[in-house]
C-alpha atoms as a PDB file:
ATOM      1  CA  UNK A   1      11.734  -8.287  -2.481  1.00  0.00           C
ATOM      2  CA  UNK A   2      13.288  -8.168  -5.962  1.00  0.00           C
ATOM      3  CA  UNK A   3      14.090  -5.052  -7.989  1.00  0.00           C
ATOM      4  CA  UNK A   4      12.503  -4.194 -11.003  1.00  0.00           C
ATOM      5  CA  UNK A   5      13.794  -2.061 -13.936  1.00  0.00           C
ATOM      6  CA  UNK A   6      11.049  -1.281 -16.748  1.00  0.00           C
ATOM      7  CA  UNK A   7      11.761   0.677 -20.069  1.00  0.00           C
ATOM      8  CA  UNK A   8       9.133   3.628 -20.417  1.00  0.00           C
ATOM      9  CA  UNK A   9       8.360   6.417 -23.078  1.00  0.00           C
ATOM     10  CA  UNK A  10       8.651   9.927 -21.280  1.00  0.00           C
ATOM     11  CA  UNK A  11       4.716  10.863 -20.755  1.00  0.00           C
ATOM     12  CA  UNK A  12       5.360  14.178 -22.652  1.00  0.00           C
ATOM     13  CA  UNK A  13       5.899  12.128 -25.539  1.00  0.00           C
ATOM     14  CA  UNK A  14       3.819  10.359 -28.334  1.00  0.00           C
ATOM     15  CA  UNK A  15       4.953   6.756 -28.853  1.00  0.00           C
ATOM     16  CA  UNK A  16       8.394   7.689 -28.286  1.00  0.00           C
ATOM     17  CA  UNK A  17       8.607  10.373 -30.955  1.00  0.00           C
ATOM     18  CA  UNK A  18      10.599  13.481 -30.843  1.00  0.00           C
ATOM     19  CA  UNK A  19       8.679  16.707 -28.881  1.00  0.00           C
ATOM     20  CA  UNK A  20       9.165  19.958 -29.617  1.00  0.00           C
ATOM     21  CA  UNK A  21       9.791  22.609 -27.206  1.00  0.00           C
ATOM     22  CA  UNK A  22       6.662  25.402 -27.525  1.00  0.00           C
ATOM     23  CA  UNK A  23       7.420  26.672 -24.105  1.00  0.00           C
ATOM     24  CA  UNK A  24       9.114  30.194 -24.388  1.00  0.00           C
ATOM     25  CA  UNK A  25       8.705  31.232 -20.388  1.00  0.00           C
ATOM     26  CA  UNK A  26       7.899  28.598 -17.056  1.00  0.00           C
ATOM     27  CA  UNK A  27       6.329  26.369 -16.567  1.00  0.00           C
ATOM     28  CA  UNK A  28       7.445  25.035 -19.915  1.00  0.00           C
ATOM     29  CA  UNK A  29       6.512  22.232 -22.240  1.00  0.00           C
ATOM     30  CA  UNK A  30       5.947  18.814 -20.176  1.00  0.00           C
ATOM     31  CA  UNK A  31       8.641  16.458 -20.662  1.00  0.00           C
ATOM     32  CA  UNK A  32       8.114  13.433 -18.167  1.00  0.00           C
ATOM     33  CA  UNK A  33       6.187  13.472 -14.867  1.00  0.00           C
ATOM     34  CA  UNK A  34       7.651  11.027 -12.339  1.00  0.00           C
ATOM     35  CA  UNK A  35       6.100   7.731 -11.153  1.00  0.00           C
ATOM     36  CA  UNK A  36       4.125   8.730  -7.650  1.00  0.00           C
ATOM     37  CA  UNK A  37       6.083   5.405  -5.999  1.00  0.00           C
ATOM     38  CA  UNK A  38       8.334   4.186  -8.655  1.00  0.00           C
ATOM     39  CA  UNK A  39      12.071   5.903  -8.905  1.00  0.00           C
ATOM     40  CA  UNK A  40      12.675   7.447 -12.453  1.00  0.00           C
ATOM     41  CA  UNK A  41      15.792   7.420 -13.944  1.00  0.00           C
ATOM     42  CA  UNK A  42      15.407  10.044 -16.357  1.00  0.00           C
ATOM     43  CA  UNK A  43      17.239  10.276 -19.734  1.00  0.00           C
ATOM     44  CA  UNK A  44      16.842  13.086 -22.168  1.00  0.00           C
ATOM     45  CA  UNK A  45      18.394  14.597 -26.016  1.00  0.00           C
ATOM     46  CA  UNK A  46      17.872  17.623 -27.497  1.00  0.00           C
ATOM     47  CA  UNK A  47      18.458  18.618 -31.071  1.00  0.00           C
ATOM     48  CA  UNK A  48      18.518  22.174 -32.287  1.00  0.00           C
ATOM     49  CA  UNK A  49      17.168  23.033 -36.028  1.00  0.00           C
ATOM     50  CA  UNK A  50      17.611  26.570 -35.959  1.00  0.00           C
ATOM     51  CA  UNK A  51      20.844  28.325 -37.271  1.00  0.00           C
ATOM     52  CA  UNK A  52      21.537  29.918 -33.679  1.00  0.00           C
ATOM     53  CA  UNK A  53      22.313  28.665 -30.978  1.00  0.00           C
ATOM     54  CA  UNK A  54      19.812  28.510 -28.305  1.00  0.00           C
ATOM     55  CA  UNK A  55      19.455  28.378 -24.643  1.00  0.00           C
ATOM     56  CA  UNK A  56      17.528  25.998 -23.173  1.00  0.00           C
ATOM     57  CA  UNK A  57      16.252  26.077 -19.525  1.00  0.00           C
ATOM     58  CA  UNK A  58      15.319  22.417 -17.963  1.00  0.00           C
ATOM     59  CA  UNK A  59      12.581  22.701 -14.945  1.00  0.00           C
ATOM     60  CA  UNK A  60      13.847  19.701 -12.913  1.00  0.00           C
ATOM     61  CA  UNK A  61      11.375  18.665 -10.334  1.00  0.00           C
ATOM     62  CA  UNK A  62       9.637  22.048  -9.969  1.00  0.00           C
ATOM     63  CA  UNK A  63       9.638  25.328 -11.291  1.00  0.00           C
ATOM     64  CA  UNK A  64      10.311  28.253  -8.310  1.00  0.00           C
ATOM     65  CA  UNK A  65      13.260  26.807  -6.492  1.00  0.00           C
ATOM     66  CA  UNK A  66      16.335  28.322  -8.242  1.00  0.00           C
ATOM     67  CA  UNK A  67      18.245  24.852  -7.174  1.00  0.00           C
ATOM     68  CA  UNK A  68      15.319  23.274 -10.210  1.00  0.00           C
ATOM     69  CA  UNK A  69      16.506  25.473 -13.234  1.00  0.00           C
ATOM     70  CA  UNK A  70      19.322  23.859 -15.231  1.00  0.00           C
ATOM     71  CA  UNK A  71      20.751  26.129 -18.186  1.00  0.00           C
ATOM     72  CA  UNK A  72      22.268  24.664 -21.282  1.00  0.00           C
ATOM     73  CA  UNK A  73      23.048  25.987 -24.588  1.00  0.00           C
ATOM     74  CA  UNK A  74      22.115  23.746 -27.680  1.00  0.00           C
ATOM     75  CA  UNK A  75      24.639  24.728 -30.163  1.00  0.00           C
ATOM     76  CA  UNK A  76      23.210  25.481 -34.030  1.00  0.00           C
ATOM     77  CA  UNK A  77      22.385  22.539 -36.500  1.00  0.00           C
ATOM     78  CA  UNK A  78      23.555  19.892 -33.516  1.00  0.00           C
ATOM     79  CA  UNK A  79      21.813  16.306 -33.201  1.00  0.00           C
ATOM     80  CA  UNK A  80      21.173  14.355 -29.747  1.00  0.00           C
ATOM     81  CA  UNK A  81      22.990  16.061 -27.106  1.00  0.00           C
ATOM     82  CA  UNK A  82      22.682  14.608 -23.931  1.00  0.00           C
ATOM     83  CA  UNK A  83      20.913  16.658 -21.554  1.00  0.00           C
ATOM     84  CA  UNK A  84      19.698  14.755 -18.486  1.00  0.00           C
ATOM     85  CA  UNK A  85      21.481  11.848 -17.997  1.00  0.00           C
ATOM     86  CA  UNK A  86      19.937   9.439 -16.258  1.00  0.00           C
ATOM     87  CA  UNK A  87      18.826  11.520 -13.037  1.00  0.00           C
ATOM     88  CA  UNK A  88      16.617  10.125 -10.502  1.00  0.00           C
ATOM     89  CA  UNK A  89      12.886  11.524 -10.128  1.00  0.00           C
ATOM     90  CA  UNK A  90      10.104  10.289  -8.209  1.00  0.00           C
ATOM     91  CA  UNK A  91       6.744  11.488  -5.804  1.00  0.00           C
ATOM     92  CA  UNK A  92       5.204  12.778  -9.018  1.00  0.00           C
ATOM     93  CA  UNK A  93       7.174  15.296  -9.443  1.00  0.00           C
ATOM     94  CA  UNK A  94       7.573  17.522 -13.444  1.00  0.00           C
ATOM     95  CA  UNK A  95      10.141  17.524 -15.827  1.00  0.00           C
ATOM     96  CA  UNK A  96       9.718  20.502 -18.472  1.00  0.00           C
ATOM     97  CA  UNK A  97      11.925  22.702 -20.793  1.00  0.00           C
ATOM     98  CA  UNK A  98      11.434  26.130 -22.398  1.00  0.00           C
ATOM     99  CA  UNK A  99      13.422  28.255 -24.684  1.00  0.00           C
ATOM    100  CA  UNK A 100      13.677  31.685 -25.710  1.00  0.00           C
ATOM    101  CA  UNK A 101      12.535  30.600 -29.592  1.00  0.00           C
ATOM    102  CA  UNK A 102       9.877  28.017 -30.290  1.00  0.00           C
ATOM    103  CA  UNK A 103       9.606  25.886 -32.910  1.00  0.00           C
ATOM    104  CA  UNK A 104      13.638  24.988 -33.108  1.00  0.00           C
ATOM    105  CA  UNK A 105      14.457  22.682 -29.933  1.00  0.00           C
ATOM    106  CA  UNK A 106      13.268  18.904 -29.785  1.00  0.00           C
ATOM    107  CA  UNK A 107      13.708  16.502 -27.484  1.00  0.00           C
ATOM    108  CA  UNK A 108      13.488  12.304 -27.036  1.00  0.00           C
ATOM    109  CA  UNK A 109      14.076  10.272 -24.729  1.00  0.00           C
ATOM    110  CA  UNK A 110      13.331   7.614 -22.260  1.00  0.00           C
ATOM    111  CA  UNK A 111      12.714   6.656 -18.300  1.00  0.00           C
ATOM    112  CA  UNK A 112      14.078   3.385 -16.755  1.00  0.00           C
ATOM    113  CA  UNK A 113      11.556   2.416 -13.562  1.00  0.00           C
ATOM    114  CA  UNK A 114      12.646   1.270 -11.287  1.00  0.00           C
ATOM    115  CA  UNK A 115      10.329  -0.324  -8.299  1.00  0.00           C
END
């Protein structure tokens, strides 16, 4: 049975556009929920308009196990940082992000399938 790999748009996105994070407190703004028998291999950027840093928290595959909370600060003015790169997801499970301030955080991004 052969492998296939298939370019997607993360489903918390419009037509591949940038999102911005409105999520101040979990669960946070949808970023991608997985395929429910396709793998996901998950990449994700953030940008941060705001003059302040911010902290951003990254709900990775749930949102009450501690070991599903990744922390990252966005530094001020910065462009496309890397923030999940290219992690595996699948059964359905929910990517989402929140932070502190809303309005100032984007993010963009893409999924390879792979099934």
């Amino acid at each position: 049975m052969a492998t296939t790999f298939t370019k997607v748009i993360l489903s918390g996105s419009t037509n591949g556009r940038q999102v911005n994070v409105t999520g101040t407190a979990s669960p946070g703004t949808l970023v991608h929920t997985a395929s429910a028998t396709a793998l996901d291999e998950i990449w994700v950027w953030v940008t941060n308009t705001d003059t302040t840093a911010r902290k951003l928290t990254i709900e990775y595959g749930g949102v009450s196990n501690p070991t599903d909370l990744n922390e990252v600060t966005v530094p001020a003015e910065s462009g496309l940082m890397l923030v999940i790169p290219g992690l595996l997801l699948t059964n359905s499970l929910v990517v989402r992000m929140f932070c502190a301030a809303t309005g100032v955080v984007n993010f963009v991004g893409y999924v390879n399938r792979i099934a």
